[in-house]
PDB file of N, CA and C in Angstrom:
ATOM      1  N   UNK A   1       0.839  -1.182   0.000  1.00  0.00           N
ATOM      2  CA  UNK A   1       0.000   0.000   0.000  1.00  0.00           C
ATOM      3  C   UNK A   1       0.887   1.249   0.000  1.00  0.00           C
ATOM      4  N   UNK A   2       0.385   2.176  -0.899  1.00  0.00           N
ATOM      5  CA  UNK A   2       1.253   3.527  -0.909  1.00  0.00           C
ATOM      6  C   UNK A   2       1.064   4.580   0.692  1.00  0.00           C
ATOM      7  N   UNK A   3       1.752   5.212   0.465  1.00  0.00           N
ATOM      8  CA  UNK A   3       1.422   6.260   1.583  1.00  0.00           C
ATOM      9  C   UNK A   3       0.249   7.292   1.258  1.00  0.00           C
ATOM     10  N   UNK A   4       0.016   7.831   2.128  1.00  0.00           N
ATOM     11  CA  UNK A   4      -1.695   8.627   1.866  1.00  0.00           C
ATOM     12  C   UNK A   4      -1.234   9.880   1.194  1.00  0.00           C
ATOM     13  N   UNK A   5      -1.909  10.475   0.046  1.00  0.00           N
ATOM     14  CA  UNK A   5      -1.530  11.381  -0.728  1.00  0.00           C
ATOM     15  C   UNK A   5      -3.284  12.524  -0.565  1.00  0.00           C
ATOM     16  N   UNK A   6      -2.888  13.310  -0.927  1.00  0.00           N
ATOM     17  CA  UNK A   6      -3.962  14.519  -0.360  1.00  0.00           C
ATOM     18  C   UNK A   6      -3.987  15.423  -1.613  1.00  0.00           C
ATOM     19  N   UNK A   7      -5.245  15.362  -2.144  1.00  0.00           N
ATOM     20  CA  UNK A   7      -5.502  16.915  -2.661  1.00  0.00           C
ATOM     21  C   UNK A   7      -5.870  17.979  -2.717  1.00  0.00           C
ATOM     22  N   UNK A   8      -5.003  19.410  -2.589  1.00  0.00           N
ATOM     23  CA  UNK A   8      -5.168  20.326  -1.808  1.00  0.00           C
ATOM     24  C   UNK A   8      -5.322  21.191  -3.077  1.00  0.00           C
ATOM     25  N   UNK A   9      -6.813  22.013  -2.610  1.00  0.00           N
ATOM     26  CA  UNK A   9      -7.081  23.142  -3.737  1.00  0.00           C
ATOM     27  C   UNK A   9      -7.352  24.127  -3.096  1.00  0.00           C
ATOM     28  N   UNK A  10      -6.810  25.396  -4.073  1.00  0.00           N
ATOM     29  CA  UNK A  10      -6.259  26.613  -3.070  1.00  0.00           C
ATOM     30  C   UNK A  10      -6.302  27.807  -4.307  1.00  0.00           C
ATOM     31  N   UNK A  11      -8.234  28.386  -3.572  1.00  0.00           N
ATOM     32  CA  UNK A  11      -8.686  29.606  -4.738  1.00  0.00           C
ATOM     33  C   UNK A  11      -8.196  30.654  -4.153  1.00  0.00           C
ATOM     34  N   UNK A  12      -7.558  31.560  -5.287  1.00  0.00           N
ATOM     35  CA  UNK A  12      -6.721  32.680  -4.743  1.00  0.00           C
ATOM     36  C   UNK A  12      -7.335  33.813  -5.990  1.00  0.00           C
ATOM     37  N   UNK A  13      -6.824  35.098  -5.447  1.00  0.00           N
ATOM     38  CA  UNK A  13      -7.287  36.188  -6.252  1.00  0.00           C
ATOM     39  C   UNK A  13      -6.561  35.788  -7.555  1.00  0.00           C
ATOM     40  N   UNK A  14      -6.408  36.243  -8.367  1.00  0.00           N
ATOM     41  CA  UNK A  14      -5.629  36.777  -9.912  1.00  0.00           C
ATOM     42  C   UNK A  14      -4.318  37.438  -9.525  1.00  0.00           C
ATOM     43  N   UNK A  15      -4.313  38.403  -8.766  1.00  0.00           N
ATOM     44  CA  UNK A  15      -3.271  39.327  -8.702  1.00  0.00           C
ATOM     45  C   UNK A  15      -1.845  38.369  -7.786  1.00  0.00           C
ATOM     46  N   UNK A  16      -2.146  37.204  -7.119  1.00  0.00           N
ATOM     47  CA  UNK A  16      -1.299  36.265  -6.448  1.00  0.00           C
ATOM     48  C   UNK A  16      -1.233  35.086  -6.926  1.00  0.00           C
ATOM     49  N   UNK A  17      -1.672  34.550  -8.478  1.00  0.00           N
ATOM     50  CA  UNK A  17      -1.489  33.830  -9.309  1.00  0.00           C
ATOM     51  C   UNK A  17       0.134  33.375  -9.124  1.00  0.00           C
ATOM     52  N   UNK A  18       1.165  34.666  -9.544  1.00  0.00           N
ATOM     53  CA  UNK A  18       2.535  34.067  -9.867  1.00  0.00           C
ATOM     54  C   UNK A  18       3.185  33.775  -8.761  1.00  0.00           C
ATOM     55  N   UNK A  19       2.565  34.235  -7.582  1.00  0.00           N
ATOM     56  CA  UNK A  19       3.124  34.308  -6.103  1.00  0.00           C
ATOM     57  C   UNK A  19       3.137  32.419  -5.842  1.00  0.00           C
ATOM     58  N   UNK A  20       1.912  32.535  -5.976  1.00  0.00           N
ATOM     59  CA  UNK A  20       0.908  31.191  -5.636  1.00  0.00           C
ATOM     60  C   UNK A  20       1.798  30.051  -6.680  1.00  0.00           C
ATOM     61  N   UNK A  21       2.423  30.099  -7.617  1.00  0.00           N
ATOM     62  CA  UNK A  21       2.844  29.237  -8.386  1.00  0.00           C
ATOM     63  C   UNK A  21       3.824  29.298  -8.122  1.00  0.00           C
ATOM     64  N   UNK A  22       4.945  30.521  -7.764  1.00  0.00           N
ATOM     65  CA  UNK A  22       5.979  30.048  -7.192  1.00  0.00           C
ATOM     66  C   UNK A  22       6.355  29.272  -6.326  1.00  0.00           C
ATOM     67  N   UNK A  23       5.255  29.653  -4.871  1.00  0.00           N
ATOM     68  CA  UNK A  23       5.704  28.707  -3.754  1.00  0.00           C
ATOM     69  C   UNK A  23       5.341  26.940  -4.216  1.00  0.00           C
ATOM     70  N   UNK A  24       4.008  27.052  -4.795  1.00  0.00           N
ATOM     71  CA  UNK A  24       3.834  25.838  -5.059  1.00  0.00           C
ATOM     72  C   UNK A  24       5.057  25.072  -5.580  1.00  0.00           C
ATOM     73  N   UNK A  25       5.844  25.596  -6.872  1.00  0.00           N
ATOM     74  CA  UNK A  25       6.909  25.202  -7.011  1.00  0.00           C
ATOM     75  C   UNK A  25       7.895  24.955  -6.388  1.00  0.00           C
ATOM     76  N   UNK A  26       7.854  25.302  -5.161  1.00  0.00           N
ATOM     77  CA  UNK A  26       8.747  25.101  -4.575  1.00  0.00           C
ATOM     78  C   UNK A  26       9.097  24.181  -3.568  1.00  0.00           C
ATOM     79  N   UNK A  27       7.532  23.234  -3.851  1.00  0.00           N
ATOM     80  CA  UNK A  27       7.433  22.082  -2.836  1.00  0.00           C
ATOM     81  C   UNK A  27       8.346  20.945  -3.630  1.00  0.00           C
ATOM     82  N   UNK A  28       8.783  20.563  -3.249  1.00  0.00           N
ATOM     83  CA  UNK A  28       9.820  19.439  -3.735  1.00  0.00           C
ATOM     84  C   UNK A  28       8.922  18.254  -3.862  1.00  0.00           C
ATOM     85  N   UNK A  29       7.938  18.124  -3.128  1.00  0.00           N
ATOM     86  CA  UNK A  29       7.210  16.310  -2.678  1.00  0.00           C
ATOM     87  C   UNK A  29       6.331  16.580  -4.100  1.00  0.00           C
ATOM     88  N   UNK A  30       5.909  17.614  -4.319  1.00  0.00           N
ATOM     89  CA  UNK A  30       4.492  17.807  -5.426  1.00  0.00           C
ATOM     90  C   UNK A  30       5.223  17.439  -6.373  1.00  0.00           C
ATOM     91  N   UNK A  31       4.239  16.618  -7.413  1.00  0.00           N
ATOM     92  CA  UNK A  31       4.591  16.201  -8.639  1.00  0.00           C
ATOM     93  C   UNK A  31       3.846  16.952  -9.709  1.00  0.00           C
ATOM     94  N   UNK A  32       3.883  18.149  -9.284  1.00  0.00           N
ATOM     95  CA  UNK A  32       3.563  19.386 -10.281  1.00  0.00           C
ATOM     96  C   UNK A  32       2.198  19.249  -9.596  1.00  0.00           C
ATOM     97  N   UNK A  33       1.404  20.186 -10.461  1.00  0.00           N
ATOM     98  CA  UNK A  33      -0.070  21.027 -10.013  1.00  0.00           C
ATOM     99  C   UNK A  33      -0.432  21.743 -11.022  1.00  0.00           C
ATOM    100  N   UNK A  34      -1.553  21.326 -11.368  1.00  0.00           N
ATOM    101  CA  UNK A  34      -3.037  22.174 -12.245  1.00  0.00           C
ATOM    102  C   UNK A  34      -3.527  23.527 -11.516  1.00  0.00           C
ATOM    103  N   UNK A  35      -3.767  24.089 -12.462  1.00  0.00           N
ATOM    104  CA  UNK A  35      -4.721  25.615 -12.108  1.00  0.00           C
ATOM    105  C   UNK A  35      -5.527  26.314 -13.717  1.00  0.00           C
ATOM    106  N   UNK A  36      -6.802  26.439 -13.056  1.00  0.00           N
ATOM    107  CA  UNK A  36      -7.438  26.849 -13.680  1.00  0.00           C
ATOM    108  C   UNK A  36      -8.730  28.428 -13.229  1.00  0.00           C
ATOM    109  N   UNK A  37      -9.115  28.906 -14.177  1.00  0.00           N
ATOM    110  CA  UNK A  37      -9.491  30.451 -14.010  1.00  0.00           C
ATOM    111  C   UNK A  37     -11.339  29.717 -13.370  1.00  0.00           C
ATOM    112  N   UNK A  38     -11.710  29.947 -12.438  1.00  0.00           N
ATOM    113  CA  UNK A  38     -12.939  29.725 -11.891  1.00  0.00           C
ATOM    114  C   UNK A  38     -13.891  31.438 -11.298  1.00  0.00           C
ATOM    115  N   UNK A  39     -14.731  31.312 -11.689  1.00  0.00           N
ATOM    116  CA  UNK A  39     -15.824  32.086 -11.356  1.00  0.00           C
ATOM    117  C   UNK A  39     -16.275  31.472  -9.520  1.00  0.00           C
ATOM    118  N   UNK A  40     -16.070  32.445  -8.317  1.00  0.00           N
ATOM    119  CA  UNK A  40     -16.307  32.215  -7.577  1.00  0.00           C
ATOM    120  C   UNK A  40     -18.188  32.709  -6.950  1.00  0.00           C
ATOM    121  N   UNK A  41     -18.765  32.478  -6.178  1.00  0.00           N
ATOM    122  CA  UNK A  41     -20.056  32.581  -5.595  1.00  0.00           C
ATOM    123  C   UNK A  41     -19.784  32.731  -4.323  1.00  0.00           C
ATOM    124  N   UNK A  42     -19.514  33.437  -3.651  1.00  0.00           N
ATOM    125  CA  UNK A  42     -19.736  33.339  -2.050  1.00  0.00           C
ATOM    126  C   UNK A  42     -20.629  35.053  -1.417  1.00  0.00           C
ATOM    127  N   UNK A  43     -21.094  34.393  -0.168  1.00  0.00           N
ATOM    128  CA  UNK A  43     -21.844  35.340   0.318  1.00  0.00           C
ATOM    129  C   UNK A  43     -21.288  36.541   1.004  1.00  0.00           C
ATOM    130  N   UNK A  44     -19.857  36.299   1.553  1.00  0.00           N
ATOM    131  CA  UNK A  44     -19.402  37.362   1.905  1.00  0.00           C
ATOM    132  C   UNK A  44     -18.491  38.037   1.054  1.00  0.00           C
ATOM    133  N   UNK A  45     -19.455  39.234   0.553  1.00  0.00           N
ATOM    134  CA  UNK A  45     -19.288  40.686  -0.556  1.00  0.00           C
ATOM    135  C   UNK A  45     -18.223  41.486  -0.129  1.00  0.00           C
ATOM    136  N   UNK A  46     -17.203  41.646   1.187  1.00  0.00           N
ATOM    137  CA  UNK A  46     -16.335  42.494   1.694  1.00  0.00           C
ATOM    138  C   UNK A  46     -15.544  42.526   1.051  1.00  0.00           C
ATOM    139  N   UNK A  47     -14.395  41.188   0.379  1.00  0.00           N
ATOM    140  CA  UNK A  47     -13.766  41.488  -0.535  1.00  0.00           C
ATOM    141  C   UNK A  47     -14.012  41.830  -1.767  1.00  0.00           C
ATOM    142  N   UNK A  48     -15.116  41.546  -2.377  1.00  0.00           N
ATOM    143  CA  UNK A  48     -15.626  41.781  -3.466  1.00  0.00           C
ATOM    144  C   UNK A  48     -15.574  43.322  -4.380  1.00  0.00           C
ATOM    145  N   UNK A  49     -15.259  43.347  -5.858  1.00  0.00           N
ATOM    146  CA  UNK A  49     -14.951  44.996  -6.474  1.00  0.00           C
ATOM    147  C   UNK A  49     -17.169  45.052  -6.002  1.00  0.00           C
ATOM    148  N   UNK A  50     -17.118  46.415  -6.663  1.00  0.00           N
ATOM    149  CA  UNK A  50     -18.510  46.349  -6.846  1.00  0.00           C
ATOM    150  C   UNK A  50     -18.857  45.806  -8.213  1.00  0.00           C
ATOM    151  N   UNK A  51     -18.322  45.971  -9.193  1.00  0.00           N
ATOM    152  CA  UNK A  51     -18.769  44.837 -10.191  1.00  0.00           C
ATOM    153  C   UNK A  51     -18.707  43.517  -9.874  1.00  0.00           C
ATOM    154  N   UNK A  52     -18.246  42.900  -9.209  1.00  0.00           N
ATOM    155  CA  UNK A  52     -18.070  41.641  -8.342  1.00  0.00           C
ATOM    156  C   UNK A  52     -19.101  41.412  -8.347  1.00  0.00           C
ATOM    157  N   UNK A  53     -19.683  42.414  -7.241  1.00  0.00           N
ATOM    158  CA  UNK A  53     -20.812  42.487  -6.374  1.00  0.00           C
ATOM    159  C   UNK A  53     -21.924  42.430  -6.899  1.00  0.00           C
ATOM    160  N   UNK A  54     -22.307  43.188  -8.280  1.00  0.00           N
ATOM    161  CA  UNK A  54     -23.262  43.176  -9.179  1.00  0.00           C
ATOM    162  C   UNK A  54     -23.699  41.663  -9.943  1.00  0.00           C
ATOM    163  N   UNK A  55     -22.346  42.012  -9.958  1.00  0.00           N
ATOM    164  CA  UNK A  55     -22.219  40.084 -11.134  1.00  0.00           C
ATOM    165  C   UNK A  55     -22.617  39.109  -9.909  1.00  0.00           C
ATOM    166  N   UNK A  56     -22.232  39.685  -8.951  1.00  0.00           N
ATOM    167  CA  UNK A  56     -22.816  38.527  -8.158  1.00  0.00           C
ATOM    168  C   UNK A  56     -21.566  37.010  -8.023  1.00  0.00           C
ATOM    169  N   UNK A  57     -20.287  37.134  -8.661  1.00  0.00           N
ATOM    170  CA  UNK A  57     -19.265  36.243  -8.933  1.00  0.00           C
ATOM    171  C   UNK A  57     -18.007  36.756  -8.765  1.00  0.00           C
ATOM    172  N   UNK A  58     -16.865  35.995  -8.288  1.00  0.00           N
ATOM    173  CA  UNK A  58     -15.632  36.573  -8.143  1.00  0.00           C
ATOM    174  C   UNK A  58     -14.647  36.081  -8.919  1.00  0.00           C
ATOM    175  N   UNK A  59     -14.075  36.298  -9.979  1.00  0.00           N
ATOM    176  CA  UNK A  59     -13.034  35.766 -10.723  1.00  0.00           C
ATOM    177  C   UNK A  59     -11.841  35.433  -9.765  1.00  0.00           C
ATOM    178  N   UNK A  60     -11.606  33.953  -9.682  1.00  0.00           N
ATOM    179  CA  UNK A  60     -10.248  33.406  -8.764  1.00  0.00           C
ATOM    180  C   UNK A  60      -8.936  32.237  -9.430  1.00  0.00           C
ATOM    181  N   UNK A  61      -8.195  32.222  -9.283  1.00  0.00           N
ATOM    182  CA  UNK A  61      -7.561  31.089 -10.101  1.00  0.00           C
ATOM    183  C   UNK A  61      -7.617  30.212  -8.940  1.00  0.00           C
ATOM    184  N   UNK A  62      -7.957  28.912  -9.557  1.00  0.00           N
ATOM    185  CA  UNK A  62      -8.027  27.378  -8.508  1.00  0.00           C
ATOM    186  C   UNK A  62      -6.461  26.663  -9.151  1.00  0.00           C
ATOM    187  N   UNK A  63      -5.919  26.463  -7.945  1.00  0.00           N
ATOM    188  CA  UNK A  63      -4.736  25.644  -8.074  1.00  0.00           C
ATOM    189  C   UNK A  63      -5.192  23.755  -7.760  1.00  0.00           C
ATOM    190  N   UNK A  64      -4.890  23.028  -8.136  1.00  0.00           N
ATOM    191  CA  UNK A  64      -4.581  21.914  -7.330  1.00  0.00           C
ATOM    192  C   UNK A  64      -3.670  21.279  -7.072  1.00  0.00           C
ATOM    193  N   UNK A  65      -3.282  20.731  -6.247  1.00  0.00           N
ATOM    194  CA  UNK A  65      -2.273  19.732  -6.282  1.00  0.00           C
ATOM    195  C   UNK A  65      -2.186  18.305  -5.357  1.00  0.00           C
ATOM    196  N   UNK A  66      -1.172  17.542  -5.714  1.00  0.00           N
ATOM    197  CA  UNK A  66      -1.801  16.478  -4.952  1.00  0.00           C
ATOM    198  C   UNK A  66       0.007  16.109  -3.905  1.00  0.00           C
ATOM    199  N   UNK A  67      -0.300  16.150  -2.808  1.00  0.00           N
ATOM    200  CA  UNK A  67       1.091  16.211  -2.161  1.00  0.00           C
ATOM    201  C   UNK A  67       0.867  14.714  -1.052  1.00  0.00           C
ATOM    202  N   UNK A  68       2.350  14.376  -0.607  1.00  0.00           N
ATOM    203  CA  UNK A  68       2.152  13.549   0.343  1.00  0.00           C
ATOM    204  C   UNK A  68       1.969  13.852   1.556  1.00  0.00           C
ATOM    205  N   UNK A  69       1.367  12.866   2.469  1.00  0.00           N
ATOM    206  CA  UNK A  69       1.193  13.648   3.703  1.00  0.00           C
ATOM    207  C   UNK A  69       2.282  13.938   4.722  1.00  0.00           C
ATOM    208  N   UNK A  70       3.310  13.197   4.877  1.00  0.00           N
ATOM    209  CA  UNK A  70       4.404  14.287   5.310  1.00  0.00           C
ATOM    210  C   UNK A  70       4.629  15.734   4.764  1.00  0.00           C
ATOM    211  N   UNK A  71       4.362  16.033   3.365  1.00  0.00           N
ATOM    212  CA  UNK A  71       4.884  17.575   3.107  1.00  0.00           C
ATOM    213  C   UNK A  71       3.581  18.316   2.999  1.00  0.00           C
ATOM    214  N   UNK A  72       2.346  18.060   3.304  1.00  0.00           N
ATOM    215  CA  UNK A  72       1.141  18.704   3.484  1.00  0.00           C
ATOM    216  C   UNK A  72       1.265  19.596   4.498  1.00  0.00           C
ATOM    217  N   UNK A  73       1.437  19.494   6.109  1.00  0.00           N
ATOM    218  CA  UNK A  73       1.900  20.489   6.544  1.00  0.00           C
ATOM    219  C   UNK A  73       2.854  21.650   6.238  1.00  0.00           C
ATOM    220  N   UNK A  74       3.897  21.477   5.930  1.00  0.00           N
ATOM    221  CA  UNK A  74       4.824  22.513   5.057  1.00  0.00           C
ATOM    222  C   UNK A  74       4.138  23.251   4.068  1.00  0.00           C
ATOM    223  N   UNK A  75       2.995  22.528   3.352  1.00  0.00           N
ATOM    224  CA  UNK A  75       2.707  23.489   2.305  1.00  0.00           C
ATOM    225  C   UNK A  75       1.659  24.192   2.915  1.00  0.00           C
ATOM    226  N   UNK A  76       0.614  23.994   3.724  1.00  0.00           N
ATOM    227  CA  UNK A  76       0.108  25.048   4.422  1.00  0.00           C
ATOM    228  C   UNK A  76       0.655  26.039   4.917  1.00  0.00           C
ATOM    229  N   UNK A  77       1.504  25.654   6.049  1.00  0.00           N
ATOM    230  CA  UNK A  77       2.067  26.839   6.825  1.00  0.00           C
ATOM    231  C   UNK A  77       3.337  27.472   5.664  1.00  0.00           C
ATOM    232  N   UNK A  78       3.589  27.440   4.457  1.00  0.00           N
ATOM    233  CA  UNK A  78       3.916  28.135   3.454  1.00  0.00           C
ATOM    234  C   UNK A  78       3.536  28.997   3.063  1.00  0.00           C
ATOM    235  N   UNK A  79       1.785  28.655   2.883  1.00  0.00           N
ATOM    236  CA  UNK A  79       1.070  29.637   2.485  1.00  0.00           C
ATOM    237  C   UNK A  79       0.358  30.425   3.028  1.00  0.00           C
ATOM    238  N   UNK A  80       0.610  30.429   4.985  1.00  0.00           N
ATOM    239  CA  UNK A  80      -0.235  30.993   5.557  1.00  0.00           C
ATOM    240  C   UNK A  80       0.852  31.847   5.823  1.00  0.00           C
ATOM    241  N   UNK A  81       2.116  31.389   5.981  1.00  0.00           N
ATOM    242  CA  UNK A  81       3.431  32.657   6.084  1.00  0.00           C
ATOM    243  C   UNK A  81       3.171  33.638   5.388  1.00  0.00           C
ATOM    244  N   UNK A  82       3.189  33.227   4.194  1.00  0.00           N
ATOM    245  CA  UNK A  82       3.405  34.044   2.820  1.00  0.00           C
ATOM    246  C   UNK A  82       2.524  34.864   2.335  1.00  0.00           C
ATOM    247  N   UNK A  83       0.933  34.631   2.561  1.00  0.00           N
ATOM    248  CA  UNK A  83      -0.299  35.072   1.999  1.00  0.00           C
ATOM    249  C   UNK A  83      -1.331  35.138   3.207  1.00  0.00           C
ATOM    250  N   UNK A  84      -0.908  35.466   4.433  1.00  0.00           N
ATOM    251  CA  UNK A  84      -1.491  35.646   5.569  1.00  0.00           C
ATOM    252  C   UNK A  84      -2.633  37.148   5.132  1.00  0.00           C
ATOM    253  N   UNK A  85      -3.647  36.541   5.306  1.00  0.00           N
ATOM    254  CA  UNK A  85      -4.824  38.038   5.561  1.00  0.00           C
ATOM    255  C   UNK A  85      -5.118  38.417   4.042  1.00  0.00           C
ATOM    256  N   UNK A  86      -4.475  37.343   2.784  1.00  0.00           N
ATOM    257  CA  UNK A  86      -4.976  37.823   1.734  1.00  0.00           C
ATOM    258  C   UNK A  86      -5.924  37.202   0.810  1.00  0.00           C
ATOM    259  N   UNK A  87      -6.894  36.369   1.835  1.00  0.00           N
ATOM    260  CA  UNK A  87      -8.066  35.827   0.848  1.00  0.00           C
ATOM    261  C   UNK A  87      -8.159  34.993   0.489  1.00  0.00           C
ATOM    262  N   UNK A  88      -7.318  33.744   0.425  1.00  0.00           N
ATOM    263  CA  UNK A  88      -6.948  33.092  -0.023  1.00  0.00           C
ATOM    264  C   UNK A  88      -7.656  31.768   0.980  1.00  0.00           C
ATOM    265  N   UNK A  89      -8.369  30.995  -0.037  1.00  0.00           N
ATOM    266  CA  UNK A  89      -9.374  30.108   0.228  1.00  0.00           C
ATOM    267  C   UNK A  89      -8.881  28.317  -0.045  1.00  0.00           C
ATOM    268  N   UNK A  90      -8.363  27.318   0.747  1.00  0.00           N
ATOM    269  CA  UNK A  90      -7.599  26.412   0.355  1.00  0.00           C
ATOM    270  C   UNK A  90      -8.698  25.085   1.733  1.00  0.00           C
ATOM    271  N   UNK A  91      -9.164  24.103   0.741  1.00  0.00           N
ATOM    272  CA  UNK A  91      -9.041  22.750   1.614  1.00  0.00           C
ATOM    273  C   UNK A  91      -8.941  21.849   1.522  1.00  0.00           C
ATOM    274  N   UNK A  92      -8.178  20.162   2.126  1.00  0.00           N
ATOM    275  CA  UNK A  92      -8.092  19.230   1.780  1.00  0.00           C
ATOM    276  C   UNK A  92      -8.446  17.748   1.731  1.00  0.00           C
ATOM    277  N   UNK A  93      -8.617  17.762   0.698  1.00  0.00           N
ATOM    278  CA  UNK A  93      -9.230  15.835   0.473  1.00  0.00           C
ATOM    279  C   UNK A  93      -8.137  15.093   0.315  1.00  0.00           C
ATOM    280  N   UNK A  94      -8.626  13.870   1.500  1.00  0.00           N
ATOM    281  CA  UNK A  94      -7.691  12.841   0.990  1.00  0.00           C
ATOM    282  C   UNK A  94      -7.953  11.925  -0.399  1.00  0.00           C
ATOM    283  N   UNK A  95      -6.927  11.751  -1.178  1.00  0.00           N
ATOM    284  CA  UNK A  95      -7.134  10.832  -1.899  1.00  0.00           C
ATOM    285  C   UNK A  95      -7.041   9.493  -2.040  1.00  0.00           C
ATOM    286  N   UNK A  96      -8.276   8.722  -2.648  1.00  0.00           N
ATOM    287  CA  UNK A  96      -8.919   7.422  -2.222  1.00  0.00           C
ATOM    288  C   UNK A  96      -7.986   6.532  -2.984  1.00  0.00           C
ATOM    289  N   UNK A  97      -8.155   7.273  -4.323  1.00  0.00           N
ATOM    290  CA  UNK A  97      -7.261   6.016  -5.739  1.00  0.00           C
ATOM    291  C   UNK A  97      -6.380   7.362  -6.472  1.00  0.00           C
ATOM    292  N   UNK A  98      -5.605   7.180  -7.215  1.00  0.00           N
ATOM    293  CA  UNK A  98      -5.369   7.975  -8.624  1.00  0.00           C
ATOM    294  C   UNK A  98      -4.204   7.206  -9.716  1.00  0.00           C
ATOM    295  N   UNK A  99      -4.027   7.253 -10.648  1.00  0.00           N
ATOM    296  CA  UNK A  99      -3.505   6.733 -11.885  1.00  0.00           C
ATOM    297  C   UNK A  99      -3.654   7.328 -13.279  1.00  0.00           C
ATOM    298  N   UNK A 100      -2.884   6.630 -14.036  1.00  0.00           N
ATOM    299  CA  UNK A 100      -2.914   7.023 -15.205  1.00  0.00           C
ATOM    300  C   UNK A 100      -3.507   5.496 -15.975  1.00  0.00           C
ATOM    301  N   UNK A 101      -4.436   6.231 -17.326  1.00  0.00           N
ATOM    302  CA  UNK A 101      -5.035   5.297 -17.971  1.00  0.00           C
ATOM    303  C   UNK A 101      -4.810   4.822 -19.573  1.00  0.00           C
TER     304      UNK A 101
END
């Protein structure tokens, strides 16, 4: 049996896109990571522009990645160092199976 592997997705503004890809890169255990441009919905409008607010949606980039669970801690407290107080929305599933087909 392998060791338990986790996938951690972590919606961040636009403007911390390259921030957000650096550190990610910089996890050694990750075997790279997806991100894609997502339309967010949430109820609290504080961060929100007022066109946000109108649209009713928040443009965010979603990262994923899938890390082991020894370096899962490290990559949190990475990103809570680094991006403390800036919005940044991240939680994790363990993963059950994964492969290539």
């Amino acid at each position: 049996m392998r060791d338990q592997e986790y996938l951690v997705t972590i919606n961040v503004p636009p403007l911390l896109e390259d921030a957000v890809v650096d550190c990610l890169l910089a996890i050694e255990a990750a075997d790279g990571f997806s991100s894609l441009t997502v339309n967010a919905h949430v109820s609290d409008h504080t961060r929100m522009s007022l066109a946000e607010q109108v649209a009713g949606t928040q443009r965010q980039i979603r990262f994923q990645i899938y890390i082991p669970e020894e370096q899962l801690n490290s990559l949190i407290y990475a990103l809570k160092r680094d991006f403390s107080g800036s919005g940044i929305h991240y939680w994790v599933m363990p993963v059950l199976d994964s492969g290539y087909i």
